[in-house]
C-alpha atoms as a PDB file:
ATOM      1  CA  UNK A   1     -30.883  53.222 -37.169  1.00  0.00           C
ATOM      2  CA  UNK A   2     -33.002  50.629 -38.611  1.00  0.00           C
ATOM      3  CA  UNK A   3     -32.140  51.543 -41.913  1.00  0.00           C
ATOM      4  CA  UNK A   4     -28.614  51.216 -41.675  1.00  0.00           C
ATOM      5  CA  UNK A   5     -29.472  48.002 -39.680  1.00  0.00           C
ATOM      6  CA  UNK A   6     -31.284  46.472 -42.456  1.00  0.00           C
ATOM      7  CA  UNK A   7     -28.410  47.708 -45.040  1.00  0.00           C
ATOM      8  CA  UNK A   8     -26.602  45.075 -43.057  1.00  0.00           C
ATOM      9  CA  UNK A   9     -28.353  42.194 -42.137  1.00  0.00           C
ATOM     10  CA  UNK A  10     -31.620  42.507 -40.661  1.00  0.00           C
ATOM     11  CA  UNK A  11     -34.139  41.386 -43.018  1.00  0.00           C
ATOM     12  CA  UNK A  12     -37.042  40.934 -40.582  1.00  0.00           C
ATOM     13  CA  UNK A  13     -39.994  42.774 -39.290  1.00  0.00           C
ATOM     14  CA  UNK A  14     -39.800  42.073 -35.901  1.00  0.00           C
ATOM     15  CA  UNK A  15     -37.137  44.317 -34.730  1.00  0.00           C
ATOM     16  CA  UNK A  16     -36.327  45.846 -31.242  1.00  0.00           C
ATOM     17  CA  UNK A  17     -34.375  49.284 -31.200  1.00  0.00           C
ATOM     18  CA  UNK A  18     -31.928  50.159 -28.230  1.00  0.00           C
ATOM     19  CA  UNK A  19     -30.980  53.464 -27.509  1.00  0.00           C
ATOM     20  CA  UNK A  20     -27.199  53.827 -26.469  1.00  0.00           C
ATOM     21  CA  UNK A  21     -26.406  53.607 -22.559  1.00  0.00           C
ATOM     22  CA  UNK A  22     -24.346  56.547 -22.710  1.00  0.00           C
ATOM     23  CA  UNK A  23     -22.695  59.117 -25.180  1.00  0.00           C
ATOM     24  CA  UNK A  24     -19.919  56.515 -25.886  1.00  0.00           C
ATOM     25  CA  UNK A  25     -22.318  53.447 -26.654  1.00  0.00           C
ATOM     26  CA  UNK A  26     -23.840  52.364 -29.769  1.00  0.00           C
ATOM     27  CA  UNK A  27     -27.547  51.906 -31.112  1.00  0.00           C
ATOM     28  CA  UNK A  28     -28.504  48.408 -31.036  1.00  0.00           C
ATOM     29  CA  UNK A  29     -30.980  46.788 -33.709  1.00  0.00           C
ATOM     30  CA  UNK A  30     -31.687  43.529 -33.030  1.00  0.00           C
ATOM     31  CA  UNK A  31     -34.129  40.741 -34.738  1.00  0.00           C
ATOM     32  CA  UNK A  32     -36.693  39.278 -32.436  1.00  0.00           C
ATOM     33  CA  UNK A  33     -38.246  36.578 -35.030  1.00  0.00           C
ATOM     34  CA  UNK A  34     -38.674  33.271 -32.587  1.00  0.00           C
ATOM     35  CA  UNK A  35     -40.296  31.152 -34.820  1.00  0.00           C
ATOM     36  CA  UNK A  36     -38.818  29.116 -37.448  1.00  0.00           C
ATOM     37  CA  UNK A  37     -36.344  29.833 -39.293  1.00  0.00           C
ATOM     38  CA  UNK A  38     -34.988  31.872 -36.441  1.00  0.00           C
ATOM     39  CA  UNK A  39     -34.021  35.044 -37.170  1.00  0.00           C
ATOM     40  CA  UNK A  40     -32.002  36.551 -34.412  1.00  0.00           C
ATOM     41  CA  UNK A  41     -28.996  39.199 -36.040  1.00  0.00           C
ATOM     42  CA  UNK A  42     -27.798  41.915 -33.844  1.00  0.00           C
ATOM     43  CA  UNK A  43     -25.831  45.219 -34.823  1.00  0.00           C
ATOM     44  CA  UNK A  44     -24.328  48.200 -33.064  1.00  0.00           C
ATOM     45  CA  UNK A  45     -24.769  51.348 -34.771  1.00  0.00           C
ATOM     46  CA  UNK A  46     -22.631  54.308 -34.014  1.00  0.00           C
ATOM     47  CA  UNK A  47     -25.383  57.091 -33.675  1.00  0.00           C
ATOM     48  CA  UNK A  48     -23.135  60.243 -35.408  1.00  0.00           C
ATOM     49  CA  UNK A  49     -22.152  58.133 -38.377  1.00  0.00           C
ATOM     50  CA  UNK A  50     -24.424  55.577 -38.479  1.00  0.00           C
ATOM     51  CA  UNK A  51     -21.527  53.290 -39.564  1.00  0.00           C
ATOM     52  CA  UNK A  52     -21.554  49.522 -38.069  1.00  0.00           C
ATOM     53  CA  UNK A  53     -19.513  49.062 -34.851  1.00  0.00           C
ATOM     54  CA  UNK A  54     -20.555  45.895 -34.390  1.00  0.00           C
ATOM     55  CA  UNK A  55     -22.367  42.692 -35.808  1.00  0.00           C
ATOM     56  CA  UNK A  56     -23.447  39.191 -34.397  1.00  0.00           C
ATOM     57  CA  UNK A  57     -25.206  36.989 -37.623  1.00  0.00           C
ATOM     58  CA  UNK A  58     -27.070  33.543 -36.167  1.00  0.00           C
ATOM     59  CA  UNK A  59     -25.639  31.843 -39.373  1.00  0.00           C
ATOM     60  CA  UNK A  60     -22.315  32.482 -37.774  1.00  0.00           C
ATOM     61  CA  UNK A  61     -22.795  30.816 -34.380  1.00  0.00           C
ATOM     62  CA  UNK A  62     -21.791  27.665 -33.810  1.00  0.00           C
ATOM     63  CA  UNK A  63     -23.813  24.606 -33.131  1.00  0.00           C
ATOM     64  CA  UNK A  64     -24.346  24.827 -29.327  1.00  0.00           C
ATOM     65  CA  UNK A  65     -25.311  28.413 -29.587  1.00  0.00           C
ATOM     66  CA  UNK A  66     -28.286  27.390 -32.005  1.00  0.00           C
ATOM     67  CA  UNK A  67     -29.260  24.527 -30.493  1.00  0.00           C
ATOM     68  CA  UNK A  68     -29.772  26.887 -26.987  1.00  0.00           C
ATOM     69  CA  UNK A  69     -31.622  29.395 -28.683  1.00  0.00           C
ATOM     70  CA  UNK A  70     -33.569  27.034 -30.710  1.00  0.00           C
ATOM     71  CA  UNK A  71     -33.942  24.935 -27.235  1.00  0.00           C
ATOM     72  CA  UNK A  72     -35.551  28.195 -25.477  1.00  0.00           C
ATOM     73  CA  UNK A  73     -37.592  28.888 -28.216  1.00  0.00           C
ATOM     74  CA  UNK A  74     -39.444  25.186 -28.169  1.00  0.00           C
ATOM     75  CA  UNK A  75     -39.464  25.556 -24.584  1.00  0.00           C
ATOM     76  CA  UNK A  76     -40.979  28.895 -24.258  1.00  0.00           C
ATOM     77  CA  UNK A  77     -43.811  27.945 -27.238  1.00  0.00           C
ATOM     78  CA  UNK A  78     -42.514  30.074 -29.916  1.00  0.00           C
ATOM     79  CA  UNK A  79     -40.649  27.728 -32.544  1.00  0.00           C
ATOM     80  CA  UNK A  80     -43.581  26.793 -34.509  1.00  0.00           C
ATOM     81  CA  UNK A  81     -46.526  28.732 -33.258  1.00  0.00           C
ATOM     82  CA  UNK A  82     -49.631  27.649 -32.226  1.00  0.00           C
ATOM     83  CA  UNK A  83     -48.293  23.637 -32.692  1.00  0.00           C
ATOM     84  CA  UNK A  84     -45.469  23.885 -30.609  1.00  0.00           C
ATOM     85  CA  UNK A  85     -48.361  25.149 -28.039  1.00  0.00           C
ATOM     86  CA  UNK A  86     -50.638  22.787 -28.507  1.00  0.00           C
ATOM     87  CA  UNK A  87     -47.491  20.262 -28.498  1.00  0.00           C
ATOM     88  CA  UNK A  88     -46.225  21.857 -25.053  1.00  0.00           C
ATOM     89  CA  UNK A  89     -50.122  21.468 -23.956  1.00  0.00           C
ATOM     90  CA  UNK A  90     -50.012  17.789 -23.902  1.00  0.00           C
ATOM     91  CA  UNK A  91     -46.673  17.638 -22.538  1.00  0.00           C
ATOM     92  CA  UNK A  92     -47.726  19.440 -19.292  1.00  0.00           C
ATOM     93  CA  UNK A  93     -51.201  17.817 -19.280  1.00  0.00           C
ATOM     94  CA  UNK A  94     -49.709  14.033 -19.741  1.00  0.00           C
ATOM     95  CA  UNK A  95     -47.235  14.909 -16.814  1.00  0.00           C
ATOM     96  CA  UNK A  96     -50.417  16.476 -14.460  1.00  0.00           C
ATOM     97  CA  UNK A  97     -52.309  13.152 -15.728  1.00  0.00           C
ATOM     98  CA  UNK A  98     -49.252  10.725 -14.564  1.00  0.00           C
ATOM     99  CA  UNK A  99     -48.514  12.937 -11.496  1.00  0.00           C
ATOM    100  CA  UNK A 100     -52.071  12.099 -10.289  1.00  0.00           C
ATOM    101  CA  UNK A 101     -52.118   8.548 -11.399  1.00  0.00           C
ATOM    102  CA  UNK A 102     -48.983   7.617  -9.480  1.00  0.00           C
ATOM    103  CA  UNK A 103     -50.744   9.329  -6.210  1.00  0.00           C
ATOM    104  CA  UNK A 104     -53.924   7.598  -7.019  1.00  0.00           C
ATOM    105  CA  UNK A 105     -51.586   4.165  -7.455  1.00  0.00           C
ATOM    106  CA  UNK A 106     -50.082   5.321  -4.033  1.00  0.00           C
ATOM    107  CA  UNK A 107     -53.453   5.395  -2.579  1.00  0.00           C
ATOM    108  CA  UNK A 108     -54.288   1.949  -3.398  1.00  0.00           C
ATOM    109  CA  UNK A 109     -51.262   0.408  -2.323  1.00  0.00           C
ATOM    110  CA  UNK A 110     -50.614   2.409   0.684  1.00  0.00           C
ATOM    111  CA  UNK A 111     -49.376   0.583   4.089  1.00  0.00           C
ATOM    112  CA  UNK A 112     -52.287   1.579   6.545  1.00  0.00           C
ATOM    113  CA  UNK A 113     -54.678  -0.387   4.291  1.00  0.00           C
ATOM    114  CA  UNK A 114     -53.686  -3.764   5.615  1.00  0.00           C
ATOM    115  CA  UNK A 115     -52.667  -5.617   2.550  1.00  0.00           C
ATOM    116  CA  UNK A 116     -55.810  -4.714   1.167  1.00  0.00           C
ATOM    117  CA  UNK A 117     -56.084  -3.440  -2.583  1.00  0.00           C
ATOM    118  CA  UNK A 118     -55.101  -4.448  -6.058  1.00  0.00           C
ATOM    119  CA  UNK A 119     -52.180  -6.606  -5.585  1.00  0.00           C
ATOM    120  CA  UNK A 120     -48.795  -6.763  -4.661  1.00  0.00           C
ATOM    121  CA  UNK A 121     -46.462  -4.132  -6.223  1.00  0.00           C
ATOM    122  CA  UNK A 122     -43.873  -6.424  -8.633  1.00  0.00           C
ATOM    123  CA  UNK A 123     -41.202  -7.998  -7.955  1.00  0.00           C
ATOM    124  CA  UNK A 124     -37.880  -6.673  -7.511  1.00  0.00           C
ATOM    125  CA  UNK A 125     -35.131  -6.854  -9.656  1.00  0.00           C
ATOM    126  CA  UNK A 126     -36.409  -7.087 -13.835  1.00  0.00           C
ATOM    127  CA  UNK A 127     -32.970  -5.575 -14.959  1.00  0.00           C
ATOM    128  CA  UNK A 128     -31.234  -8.626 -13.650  1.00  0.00           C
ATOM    129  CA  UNK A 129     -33.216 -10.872 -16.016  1.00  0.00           C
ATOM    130  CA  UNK A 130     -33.482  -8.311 -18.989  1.00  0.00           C
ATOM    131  CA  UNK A 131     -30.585  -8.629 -22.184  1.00  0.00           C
ATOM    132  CA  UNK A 132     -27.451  -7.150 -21.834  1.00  0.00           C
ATOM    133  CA  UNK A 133     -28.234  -4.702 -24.416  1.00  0.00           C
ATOM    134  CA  UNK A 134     -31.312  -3.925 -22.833  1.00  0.00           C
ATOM    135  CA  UNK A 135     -29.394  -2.884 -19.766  1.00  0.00           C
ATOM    136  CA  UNK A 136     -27.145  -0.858 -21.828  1.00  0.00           C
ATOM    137  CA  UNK A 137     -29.622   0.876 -23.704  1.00  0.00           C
ATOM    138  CA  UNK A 138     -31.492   2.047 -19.695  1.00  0.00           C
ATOM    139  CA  UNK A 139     -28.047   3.048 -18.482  1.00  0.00           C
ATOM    140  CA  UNK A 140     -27.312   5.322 -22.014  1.00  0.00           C
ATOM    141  CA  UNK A 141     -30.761   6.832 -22.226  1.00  0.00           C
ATOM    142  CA  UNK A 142     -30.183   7.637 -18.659  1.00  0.00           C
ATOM    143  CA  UNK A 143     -26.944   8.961 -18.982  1.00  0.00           C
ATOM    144  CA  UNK A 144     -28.044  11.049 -21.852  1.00  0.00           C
ATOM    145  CA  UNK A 145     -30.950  12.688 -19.896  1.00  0.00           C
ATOM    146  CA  UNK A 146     -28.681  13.316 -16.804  1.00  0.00           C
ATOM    147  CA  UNK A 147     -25.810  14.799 -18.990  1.00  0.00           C
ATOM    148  CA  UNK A 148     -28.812  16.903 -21.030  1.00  0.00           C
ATOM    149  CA  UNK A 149     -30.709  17.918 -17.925  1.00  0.00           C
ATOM    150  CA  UNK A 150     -28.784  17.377 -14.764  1.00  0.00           C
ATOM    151  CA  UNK A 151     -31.219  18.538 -12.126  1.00  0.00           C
ATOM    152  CA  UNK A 152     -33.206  15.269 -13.543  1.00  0.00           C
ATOM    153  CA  UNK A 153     -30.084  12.794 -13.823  1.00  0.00           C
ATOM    154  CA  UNK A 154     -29.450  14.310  -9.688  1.00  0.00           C
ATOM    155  CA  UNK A 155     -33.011  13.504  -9.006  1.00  0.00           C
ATOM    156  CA  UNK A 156     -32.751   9.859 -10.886  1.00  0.00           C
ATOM    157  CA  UNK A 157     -29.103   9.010  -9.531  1.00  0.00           C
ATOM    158  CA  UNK A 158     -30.916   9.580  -5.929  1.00  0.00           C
ATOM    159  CA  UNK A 159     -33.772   7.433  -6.854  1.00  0.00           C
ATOM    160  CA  UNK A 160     -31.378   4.666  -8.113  1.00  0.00           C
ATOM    161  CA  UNK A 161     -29.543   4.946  -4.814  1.00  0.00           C
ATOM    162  CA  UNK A 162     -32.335   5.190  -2.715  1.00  0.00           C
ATOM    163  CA  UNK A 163     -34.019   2.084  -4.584  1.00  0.00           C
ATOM    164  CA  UNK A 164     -30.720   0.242  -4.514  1.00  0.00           C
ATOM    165  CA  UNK A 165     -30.555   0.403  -0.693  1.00  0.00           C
ATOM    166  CA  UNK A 166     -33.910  -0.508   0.173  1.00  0.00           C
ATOM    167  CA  UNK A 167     -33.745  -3.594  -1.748  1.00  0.00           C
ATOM    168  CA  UNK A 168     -30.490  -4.195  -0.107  1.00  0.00           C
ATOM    169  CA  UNK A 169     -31.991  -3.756   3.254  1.00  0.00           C
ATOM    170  CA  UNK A 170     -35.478  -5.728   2.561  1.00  0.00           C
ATOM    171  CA  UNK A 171     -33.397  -8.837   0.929  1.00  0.00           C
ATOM    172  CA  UNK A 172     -33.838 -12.028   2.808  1.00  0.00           C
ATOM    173  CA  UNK A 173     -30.827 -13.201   4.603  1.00  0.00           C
ATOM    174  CA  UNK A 174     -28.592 -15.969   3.306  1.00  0.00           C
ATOM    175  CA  UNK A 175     -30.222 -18.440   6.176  1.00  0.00           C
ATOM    176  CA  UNK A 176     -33.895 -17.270   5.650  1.00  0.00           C
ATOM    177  CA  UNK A 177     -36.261 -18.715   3.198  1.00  0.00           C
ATOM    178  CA  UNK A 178     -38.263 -16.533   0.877  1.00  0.00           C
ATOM    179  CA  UNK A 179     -41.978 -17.432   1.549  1.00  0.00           C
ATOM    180  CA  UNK A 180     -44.970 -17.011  -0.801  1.00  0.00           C
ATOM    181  CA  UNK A 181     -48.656 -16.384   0.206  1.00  0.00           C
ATOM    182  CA  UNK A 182     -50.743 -19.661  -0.499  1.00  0.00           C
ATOM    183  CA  UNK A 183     -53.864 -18.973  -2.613  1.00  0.00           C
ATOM    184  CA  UNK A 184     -55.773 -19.356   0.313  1.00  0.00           C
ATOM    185  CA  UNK A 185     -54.703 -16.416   2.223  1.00  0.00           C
END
């Protein structure tokens, strides 16, 4: 099987050999190279005649096909070896790092502490006095991400909403005044 697999197109090492489901199936020889280039071909082999039944060649997929295996690969660490690992590493540790930083920045700022703390969190509202094109390039970068991993765009479009109405909510009425602290206080 493998050698009429390789009289075909597979031309790597890794290999993984399926044995037909039933009498009326074929042998399947497929590549299992992850890393780069990536070497995935797959062919049927009829077992009696050890002709080909069946072929699928990488170089023939089209782009979104690639990009998902190439996609899984990266994600899964396998792409580029040990410096996609190391790569995916710092990835998960800067994430655990920010995770804990935006708790610890909860912490400080937290209502049952009276005012007390660092600061005041900023003020509300820096996209209204950012550039046009500035605003544009926040709404496309977000867009992007939503349309390329919509779990996160869900997650962010409830955020937005969220945000959106509890400004809405905590905004001074039309006859109040907005008052400062005094350096005093």
């Amino acid at each position: 099987m493998l050698a009429a697999g390789q009289a075909v197109s597979i031309d790597t090492g890794l290999v993984e050999i399926l044995p037909p489901a039933d009498a009326d199936s074929a042998w399947v020889v497929q590549e299992i190279q992850r890393s780069y280039p990536t070497q995935v071909d797959v062919v049927a082999v009829d077992g009696a005649t050890l002709e080909i039944v069946d072929r699928s060649d990488f170089a023939e997929q089209d782009l979104a096909a690639k990009l998902t295996r190439w996609g899984i690969d990266l994600h899964m660490g396998t792409m580029f070896g040990l410096v996609n690992q190391i790569v995916l590493f710092l990835i998960a540790a800067t994430l655990v790092a920010m995770i804990l930083w935006g708790y610890a920045m909860w912490w400080q700022r937290r209502p049952t502490r009276g005012g007390r703390g660092p600061g005041r969190a900023p003020r509300r509202g820096p996209l209204r006095r950012a550039p046009w094109w500035g605003v544009a390039l926040v709404l496309l970068v977000a867009l992007g991400l939503g349309m390329m991993l919509p779990l996160m765009g869900v997650t962010l479009a409830a955020f937005v909403l969220v945000d959106t109405v509890v400004g809405w909510v905590r905004r001074p009425s039309a006859g109040e005044g907005v008052t400062t602290r005094s350096a005093a206080s």
